[in-house]
PDB file of N, CA and C in Angstrom:
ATOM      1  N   UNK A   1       0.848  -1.180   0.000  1.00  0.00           N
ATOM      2  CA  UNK A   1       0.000   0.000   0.000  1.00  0.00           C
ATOM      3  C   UNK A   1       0.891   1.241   0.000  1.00  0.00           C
ATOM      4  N   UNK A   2       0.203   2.572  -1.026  1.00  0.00           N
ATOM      5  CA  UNK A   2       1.225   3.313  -1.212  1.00  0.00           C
ATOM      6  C   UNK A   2       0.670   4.219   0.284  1.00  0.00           C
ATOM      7  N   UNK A   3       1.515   5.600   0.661  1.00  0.00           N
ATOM      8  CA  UNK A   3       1.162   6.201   1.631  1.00  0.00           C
ATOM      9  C   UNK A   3       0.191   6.829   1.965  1.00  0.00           C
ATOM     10  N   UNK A   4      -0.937   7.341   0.548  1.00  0.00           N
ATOM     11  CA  UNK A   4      -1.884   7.743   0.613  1.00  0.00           C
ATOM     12  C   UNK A   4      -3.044   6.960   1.227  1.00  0.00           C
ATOM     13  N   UNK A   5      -2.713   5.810   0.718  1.00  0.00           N
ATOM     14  CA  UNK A   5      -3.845   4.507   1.182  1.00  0.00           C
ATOM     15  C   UNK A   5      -3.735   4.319   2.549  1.00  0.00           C
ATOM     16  N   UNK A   6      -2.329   4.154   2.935  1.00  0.00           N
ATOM     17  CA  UNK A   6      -2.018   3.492   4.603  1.00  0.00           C
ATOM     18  C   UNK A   6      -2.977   5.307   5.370  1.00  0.00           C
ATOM     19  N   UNK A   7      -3.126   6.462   4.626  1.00  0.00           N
ATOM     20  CA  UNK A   7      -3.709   7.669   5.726  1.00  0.00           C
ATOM     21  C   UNK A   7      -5.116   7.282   5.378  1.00  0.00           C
ATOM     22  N   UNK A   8      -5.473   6.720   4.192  1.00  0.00           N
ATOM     23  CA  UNK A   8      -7.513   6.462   4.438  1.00  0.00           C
ATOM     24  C   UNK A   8      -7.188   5.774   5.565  1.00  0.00           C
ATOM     25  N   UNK A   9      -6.679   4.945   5.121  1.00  0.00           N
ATOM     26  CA  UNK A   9      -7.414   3.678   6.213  1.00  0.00           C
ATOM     27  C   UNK A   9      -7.437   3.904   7.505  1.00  0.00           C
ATOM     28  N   UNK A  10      -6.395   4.861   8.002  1.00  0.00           N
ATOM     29  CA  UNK A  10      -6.033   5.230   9.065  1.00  0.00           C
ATOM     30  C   UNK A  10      -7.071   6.179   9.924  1.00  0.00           C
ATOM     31  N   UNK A  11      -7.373   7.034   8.706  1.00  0.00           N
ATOM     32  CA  UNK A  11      -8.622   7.680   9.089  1.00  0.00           C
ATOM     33  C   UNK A  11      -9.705   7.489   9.546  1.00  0.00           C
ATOM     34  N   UNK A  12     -10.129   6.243   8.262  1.00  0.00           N
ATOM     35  CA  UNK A  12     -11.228   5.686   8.212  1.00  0.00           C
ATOM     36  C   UNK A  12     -11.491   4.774   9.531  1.00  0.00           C
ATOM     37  N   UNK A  13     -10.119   3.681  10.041  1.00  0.00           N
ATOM     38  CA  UNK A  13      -9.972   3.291  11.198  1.00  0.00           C
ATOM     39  C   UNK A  13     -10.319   4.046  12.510  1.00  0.00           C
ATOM     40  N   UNK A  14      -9.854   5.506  12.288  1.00  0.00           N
ATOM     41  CA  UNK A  14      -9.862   6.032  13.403  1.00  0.00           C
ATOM     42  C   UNK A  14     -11.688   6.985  13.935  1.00  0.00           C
ATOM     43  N   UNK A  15     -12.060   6.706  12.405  1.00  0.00           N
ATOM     44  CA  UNK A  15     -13.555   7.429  12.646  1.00  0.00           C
ATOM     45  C   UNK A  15     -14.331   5.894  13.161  1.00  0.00           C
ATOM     46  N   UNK A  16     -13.907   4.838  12.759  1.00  0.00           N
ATOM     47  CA  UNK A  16     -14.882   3.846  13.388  1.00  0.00           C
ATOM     48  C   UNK A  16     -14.310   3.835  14.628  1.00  0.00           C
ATOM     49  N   UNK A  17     -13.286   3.933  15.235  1.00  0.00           N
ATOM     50  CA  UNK A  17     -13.102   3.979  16.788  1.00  0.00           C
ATOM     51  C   UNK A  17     -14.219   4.781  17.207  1.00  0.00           C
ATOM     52  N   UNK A  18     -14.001   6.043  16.540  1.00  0.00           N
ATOM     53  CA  UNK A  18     -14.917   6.924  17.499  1.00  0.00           C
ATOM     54  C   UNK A  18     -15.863   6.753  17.635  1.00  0.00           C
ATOM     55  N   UNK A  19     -16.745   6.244  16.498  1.00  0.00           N
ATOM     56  CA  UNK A  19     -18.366   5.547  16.154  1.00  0.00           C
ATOM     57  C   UNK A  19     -18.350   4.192  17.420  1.00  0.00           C
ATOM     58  N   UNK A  20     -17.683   3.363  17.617  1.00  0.00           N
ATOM     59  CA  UNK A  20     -17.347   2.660  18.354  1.00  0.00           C
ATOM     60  C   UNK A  20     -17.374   3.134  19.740  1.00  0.00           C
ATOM     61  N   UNK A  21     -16.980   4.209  20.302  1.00  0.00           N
ATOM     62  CA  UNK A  21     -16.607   4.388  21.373  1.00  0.00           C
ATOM     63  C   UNK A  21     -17.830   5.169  22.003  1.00  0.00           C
ATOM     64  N   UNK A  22     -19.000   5.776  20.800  1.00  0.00           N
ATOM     65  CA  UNK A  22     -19.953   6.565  20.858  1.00  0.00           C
ATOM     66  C   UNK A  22     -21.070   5.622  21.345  1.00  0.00           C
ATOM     67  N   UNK A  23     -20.558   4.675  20.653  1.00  0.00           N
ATOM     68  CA  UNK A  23     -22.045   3.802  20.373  1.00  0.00           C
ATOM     69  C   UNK A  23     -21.910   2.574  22.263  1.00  0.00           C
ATOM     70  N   UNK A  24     -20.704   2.600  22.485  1.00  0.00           N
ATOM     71  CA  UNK A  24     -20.213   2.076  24.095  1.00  0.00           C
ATOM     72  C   UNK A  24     -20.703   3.021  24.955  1.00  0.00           C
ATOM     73  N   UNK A  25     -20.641   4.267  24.710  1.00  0.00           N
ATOM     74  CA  UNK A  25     -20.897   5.152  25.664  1.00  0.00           C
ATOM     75  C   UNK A  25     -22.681   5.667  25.976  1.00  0.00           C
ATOM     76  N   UNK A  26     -22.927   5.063  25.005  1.00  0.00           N
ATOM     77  CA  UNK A  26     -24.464   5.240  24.843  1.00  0.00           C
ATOM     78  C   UNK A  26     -25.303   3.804  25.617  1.00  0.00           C
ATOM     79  N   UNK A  27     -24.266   2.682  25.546  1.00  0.00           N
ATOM     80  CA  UNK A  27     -24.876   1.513  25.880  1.00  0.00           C
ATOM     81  C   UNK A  27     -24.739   1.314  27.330  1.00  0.00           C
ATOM     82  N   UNK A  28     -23.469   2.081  27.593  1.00  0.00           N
ATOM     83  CA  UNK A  28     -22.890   2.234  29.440  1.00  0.00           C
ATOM     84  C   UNK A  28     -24.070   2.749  30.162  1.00  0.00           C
ATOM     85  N   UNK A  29     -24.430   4.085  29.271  1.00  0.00           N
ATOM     86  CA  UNK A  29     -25.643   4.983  30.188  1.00  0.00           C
ATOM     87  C   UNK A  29     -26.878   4.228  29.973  1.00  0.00           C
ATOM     88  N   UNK A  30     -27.235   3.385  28.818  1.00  0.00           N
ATOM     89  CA  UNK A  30     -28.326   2.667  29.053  1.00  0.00           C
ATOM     90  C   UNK A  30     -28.479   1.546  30.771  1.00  0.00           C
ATOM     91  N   UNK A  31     -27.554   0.666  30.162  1.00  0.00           N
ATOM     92  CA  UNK A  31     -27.191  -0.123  31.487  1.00  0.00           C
ATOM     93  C   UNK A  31     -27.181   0.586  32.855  1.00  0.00           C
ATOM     94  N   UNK A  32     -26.603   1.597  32.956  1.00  0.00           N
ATOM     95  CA  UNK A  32     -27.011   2.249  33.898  1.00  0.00           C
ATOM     96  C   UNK A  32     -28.025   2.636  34.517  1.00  0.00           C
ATOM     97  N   UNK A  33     -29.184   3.014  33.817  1.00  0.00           N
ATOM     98  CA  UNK A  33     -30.120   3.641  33.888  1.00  0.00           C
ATOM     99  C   UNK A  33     -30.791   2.834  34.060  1.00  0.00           C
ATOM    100  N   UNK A  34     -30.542   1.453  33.565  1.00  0.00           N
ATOM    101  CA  UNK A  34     -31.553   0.023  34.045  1.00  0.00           C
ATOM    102  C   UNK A  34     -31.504  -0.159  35.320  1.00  0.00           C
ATOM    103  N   UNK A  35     -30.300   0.013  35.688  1.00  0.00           N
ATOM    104  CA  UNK A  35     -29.793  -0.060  37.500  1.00  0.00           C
ATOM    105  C   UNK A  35     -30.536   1.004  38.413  1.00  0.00           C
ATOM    106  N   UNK A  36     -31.008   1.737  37.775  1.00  0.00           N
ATOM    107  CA  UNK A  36     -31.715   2.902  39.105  1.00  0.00           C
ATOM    108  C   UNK A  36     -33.557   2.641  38.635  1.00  0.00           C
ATOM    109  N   UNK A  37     -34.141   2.159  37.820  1.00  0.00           N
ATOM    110  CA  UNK A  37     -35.305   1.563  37.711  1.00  0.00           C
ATOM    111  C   UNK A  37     -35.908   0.981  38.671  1.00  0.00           C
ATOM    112  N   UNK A  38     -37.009   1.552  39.361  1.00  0.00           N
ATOM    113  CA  UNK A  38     -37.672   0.668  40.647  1.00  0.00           C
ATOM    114  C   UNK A  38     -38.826  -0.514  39.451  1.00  0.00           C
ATOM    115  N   UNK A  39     -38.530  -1.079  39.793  1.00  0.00           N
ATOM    116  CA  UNK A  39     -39.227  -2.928  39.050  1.00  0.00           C
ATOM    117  C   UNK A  39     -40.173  -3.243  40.268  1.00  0.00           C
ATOM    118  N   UNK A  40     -41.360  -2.816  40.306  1.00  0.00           N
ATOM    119  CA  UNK A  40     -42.278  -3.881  41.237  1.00  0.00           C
ATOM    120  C   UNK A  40     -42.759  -4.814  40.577  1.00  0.00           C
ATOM    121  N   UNK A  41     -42.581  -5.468  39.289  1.00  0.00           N
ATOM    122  CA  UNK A  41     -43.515  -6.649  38.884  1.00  0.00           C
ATOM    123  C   UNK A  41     -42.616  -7.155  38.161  1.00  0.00           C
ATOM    124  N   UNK A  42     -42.590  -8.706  38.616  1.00  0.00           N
ATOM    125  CA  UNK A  42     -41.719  -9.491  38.169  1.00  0.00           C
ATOM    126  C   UNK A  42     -41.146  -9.780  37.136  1.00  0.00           C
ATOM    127  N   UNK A  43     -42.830  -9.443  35.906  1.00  0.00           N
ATOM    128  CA  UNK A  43     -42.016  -9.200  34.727  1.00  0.00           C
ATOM    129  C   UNK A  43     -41.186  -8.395  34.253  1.00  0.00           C
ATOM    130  N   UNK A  44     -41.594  -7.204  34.752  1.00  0.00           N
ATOM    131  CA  UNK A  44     -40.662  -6.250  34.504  1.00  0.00           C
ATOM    132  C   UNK A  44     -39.611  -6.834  34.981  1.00  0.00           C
ATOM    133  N   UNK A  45     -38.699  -7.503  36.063  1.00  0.00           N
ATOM    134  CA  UNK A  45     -37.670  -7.322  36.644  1.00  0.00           C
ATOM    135  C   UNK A  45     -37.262  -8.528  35.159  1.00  0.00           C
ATOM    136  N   UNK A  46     -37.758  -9.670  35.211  1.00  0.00           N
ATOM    137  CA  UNK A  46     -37.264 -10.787  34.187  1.00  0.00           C
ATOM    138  C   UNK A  46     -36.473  -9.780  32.984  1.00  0.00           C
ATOM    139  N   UNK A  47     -37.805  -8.964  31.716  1.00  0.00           N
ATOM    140  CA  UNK A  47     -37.111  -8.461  31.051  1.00  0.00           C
ATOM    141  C   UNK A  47     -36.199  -7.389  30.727  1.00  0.00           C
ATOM    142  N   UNK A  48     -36.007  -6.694  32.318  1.00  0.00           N
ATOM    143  CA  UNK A  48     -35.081  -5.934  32.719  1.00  0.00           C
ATOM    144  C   UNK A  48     -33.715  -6.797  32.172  1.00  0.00           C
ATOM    145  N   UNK A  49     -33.753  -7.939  33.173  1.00  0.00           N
ATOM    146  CA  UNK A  49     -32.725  -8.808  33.300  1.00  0.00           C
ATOM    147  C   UNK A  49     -31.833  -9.030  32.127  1.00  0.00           C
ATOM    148  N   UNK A  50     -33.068  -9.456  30.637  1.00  0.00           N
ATOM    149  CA  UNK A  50     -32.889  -9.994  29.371  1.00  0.00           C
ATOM    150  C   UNK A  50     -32.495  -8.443  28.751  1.00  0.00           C
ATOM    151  N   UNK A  51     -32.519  -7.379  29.201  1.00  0.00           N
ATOM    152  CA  UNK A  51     -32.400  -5.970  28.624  1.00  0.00           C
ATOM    153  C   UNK A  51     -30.366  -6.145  28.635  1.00  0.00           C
ATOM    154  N   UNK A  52     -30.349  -6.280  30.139  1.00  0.00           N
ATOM    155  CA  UNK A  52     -28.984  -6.207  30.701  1.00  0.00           C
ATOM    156  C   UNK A  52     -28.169  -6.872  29.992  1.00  0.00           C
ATOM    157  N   UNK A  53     -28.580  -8.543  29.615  1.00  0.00           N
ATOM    158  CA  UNK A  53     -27.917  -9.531  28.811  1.00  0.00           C
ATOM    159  C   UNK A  53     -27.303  -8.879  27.571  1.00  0.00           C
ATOM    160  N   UNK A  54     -28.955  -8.142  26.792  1.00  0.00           N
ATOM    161  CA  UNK A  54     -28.219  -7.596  25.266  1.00  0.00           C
ATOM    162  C   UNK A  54     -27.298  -6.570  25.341  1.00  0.00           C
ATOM    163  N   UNK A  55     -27.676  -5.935  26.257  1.00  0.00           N
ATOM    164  CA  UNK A  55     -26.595  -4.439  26.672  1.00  0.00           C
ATOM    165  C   UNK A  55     -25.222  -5.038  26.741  1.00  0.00           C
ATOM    166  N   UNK A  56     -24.868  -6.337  27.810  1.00  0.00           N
ATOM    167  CA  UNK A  56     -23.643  -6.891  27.728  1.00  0.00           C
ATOM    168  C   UNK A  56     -22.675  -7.692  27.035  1.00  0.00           C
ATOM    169  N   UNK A  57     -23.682  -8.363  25.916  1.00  0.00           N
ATOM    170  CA  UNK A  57     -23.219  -8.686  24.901  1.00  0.00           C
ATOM    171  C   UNK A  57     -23.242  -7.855  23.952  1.00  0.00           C
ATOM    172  N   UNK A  58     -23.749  -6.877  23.572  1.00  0.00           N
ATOM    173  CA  UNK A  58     -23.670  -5.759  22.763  1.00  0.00           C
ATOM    174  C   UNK A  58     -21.971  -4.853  23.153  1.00  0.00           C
ATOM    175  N   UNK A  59     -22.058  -5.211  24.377  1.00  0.00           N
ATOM    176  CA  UNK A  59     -20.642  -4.355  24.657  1.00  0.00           C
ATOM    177  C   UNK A  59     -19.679  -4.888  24.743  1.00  0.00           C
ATOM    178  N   UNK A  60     -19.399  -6.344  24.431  1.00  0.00           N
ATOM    179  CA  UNK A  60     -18.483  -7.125  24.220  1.00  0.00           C
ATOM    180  C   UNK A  60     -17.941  -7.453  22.890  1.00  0.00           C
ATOM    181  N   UNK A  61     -19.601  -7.778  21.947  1.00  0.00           N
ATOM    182  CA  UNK A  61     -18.827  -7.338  20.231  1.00  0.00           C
ATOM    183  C   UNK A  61     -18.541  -5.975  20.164  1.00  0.00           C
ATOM    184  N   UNK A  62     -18.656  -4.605  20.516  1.00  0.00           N
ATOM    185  CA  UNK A  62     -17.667  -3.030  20.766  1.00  0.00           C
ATOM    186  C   UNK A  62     -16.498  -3.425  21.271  1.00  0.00           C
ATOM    187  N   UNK A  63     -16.453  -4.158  22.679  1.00  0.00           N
ATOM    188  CA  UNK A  63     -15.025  -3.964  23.088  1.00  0.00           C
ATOM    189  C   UNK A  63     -14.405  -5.138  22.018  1.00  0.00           C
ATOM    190  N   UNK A  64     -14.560  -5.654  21.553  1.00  0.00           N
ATOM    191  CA  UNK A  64     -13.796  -6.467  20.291  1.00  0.00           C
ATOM    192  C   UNK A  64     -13.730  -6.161  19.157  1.00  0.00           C
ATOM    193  N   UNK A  65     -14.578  -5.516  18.455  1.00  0.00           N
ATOM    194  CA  UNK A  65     -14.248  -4.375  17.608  1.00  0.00           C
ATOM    195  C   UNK A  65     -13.557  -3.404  17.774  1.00  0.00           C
ATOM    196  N   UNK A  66     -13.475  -2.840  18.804  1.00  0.00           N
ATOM    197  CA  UNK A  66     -12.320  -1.677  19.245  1.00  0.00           C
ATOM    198  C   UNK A  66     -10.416  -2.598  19.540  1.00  0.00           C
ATOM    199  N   UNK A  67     -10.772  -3.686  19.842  1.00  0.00           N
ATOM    200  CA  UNK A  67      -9.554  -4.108  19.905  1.00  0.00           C
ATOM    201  C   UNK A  67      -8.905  -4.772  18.464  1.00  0.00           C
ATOM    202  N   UNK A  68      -9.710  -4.810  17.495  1.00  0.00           N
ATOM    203  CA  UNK A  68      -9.793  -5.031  16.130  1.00  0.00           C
ATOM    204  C   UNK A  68      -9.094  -3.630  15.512  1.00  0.00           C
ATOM    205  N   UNK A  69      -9.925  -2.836  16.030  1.00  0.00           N
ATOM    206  CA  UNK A  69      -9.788  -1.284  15.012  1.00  0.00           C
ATOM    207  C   UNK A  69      -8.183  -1.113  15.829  1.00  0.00           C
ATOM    208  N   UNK A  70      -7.901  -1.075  17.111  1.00  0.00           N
ATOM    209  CA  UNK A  70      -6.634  -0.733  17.836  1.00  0.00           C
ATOM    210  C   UNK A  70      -5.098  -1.625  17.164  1.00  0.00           C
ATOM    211  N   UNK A  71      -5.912  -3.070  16.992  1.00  0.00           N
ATOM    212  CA  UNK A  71      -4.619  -3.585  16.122  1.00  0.00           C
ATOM    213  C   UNK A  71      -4.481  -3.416  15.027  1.00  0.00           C
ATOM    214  N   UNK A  72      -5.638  -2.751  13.887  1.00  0.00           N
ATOM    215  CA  UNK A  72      -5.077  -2.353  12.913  1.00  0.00           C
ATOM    216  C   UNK A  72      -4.130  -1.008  12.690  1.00  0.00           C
ATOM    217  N   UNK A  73      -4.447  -0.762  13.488  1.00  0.00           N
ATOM    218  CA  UNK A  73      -3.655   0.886  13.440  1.00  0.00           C
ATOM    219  C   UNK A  73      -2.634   0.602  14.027  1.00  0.00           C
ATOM    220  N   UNK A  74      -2.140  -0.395  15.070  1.00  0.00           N
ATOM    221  CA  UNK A  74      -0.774  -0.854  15.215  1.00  0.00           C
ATOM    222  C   UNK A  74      -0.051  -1.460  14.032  1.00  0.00           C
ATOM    223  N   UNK A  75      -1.160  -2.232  13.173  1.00  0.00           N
ATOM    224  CA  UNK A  75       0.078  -3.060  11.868  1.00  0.00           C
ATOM    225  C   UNK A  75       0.189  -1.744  11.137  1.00  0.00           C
ATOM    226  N   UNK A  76      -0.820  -1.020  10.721  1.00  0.00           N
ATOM    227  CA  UNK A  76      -0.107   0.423   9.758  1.00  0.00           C
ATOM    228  C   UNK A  76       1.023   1.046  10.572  1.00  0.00           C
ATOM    229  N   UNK A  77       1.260   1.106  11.872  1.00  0.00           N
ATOM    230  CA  UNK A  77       2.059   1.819  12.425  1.00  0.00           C
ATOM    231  C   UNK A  77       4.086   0.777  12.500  1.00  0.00           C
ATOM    232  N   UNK A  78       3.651  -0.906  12.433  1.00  0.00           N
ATOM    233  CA  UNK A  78       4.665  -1.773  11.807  1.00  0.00           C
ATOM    234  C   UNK A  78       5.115  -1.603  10.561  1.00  0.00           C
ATOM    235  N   UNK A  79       3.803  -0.791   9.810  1.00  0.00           N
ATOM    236  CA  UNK A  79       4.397  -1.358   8.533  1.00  0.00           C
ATOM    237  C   UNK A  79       3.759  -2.964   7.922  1.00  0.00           C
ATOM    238  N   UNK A  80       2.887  -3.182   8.592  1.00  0.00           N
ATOM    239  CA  UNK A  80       2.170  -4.925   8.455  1.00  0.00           C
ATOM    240  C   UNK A  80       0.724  -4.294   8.138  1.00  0.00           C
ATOM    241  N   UNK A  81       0.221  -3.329   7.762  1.00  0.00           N
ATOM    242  CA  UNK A  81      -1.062  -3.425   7.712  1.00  0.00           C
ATOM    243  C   UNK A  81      -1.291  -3.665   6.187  1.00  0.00           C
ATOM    244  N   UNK A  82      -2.416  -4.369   5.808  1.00  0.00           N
ATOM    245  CA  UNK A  82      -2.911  -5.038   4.467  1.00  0.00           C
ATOM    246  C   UNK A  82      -2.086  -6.340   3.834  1.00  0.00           C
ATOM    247  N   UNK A  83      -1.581  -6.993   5.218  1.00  0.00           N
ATOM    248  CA  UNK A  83      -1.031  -8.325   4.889  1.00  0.00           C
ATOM    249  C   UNK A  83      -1.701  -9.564   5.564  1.00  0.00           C
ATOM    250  N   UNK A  84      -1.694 -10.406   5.087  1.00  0.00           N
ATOM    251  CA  UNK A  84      -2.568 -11.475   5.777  1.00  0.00           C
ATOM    252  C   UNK A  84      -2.039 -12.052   7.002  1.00  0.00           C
ATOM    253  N   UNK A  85      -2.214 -12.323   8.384  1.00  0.00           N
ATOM    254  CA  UNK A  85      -1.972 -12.659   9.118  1.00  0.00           C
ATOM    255  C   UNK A  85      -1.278 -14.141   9.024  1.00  0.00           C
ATOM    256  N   UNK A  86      -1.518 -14.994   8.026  1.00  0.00           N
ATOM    257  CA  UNK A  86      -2.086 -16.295   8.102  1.00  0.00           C
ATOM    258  C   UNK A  86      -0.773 -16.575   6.756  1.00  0.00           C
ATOM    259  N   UNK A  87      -1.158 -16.259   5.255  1.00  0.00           N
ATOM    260  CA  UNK A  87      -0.288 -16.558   4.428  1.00  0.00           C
ATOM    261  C   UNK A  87       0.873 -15.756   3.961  1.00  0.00           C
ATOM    262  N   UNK A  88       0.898 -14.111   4.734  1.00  0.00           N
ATOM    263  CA  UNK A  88       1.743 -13.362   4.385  1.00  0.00           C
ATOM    264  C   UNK A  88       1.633 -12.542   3.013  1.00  0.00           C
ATOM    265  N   UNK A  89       0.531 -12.631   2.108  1.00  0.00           N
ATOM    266  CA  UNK A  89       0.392 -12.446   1.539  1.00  0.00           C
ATOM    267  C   UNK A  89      -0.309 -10.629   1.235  1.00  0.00           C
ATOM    268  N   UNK A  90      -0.745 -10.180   0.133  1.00  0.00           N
ATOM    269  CA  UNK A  90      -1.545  -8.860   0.328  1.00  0.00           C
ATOM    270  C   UNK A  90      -2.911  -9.009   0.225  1.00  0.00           C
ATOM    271  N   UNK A  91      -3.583  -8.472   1.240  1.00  0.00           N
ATOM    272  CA  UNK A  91      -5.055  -8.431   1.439  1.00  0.00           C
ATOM    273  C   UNK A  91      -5.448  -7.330   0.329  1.00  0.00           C
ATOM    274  N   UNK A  92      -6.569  -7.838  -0.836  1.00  0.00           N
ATOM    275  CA  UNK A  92      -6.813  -7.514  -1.392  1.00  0.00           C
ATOM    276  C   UNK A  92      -7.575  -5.748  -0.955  1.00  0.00           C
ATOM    277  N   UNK A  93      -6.880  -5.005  -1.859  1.00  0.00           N
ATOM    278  CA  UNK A  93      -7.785  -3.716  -1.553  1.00  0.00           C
ATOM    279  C   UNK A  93      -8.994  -3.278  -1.433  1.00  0.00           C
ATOM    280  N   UNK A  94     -10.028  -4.129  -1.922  1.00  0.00           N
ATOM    281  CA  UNK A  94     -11.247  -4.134  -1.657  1.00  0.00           C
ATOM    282  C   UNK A  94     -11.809  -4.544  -0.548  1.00  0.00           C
ATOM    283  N   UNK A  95     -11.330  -5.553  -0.321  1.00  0.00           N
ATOM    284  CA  UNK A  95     -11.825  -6.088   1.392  1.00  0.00           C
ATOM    285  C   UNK A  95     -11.490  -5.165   2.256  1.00  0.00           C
ATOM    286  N   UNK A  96      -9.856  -4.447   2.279  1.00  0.00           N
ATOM    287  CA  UNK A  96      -9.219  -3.508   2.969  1.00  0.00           C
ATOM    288  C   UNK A  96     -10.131  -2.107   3.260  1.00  0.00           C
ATOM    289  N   UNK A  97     -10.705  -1.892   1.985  1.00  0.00           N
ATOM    290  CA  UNK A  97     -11.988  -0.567   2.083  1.00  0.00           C
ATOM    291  C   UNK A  97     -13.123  -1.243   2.910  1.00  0.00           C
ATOM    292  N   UNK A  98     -13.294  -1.971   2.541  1.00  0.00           N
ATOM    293  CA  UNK A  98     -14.795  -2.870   2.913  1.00  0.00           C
ATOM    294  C   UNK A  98     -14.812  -3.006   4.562  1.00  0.00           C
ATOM    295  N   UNK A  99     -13.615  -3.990   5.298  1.00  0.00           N
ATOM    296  CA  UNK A  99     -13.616  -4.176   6.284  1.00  0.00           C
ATOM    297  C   UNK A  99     -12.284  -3.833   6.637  1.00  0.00           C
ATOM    298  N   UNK A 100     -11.725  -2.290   7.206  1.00  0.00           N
ATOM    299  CA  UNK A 100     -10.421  -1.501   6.961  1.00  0.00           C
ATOM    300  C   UNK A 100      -9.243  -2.463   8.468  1.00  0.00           C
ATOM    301  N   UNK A 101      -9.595  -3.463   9.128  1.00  0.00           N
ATOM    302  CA  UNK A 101      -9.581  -4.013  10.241  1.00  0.00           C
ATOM    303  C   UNK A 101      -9.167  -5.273  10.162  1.00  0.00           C
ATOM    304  N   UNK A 102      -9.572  -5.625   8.674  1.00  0.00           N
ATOM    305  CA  UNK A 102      -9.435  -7.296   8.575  1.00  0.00           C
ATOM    306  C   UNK A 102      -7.667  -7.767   8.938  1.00  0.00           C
ATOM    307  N   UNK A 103      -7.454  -8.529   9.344  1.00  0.00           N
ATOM    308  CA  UNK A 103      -6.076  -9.645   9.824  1.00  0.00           C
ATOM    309  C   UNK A 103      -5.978 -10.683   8.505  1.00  0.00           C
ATOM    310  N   UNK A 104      -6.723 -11.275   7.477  1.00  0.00           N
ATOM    311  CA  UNK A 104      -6.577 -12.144   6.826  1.00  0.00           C
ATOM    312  C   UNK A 104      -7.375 -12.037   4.982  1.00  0.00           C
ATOM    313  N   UNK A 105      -6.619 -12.475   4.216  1.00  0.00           N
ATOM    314  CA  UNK A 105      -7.284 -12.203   3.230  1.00  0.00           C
ATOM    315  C   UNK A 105      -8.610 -13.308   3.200  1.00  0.00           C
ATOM    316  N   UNK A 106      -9.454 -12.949   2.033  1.00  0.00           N
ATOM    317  CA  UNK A 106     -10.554 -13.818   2.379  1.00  0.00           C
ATOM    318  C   UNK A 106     -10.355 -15.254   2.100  1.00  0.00           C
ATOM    319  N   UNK A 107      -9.195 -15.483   1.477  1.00  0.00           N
ATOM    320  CA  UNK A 107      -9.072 -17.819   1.193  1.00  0.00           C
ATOM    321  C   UNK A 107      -8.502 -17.685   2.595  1.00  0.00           C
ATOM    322  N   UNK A 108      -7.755 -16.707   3.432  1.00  0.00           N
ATOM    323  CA  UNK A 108      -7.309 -17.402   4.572  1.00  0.00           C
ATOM    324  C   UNK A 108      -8.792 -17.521   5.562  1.00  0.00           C
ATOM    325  N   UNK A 109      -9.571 -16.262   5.784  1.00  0.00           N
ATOM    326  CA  UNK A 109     -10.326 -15.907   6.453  1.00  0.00           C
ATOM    327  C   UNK A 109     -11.626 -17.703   6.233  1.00  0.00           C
ATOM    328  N   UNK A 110     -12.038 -17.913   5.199  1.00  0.00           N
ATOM    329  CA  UNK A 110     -12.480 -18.794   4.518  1.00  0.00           C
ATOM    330  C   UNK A 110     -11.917 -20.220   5.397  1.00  0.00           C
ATOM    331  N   UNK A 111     -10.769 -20.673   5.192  1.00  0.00           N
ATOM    332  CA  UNK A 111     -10.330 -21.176   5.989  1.00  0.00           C
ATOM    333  C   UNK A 111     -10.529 -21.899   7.283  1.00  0.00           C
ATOM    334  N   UNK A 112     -10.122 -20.463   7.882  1.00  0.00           N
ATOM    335  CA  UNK A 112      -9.872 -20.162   9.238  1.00  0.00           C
ATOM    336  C   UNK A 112     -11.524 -20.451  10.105  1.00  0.00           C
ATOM    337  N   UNK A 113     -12.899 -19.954   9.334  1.00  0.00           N
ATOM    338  CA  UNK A 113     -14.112 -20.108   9.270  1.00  0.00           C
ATOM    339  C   UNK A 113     -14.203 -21.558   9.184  1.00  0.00           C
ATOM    340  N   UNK A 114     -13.833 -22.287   8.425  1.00  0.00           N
ATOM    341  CA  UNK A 114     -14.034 -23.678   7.943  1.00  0.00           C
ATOM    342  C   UNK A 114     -13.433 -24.470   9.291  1.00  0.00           C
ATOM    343  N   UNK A 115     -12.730 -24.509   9.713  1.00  0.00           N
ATOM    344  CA  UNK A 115     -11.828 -24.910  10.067  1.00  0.00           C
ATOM    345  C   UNK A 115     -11.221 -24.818  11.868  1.00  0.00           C
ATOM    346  N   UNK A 116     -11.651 -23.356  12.278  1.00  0.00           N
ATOM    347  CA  UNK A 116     -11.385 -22.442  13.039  1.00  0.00           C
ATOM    348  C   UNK A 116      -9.838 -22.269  13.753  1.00  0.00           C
ATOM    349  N   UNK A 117      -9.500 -21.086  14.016  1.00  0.00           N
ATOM    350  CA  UNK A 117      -8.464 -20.313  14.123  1.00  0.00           C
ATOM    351  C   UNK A 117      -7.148 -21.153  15.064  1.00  0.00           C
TER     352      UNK A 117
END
């Protein structure tokens, strides 16, 4: 990738952090706000409960996406970003726009899916 490309991506990386970090910070104050809710009826408290679940798994694919978006901006910062983790090879530029984060081209990714990591 020439230098112009390694600053999109970089960009582009760095605006999904923030979208990322917006969209965590919105889910924190939800969860929160579930916590000061007086629940007198049981149902309510049940799908309170099932509220909390999605909130926490919702914030676990963010915090893994953010640790996704954080290591890509470490391989641009190696010098390794748009190489495949797996065959060493170059991750095609389209996937690279598509998903600016990816670790593997798609026969490795393919693979790795088939197969697992």
């Amino acid at each position: 990738m020439n230098q112009e490309e390694l600053d999109a991506a970089r960009n582009a990386l760095l605006e999904m952090r923030r979208q990322v970090l917006q969209e965590a910070n919105v889910s924190l104050n939800a969860y929160r706000e579930m916590g000061q809710e007086n629940l007198p009826d049981i149902s309510d408290v049940s799908a309170n409960a099932a509220n909390r679940n999605v909130l926490l798994n919702l914030s676990e694919n963010l915090r893994q996406k953010l640790r996704d978006i954080d290591a890509a901006l470490e391989r641009i910062d190696q010098g390794e970003y748009g190489v495949c983790a797996s065959c060493e090879e170059e991750i095609s530029p389209e996937r690279m726009r598509v998903r600016p984060f990816s670790r593997y081209c798609i026969e490795c990714k393919t693979e790795i899916e088939k197969f697992g990591e």
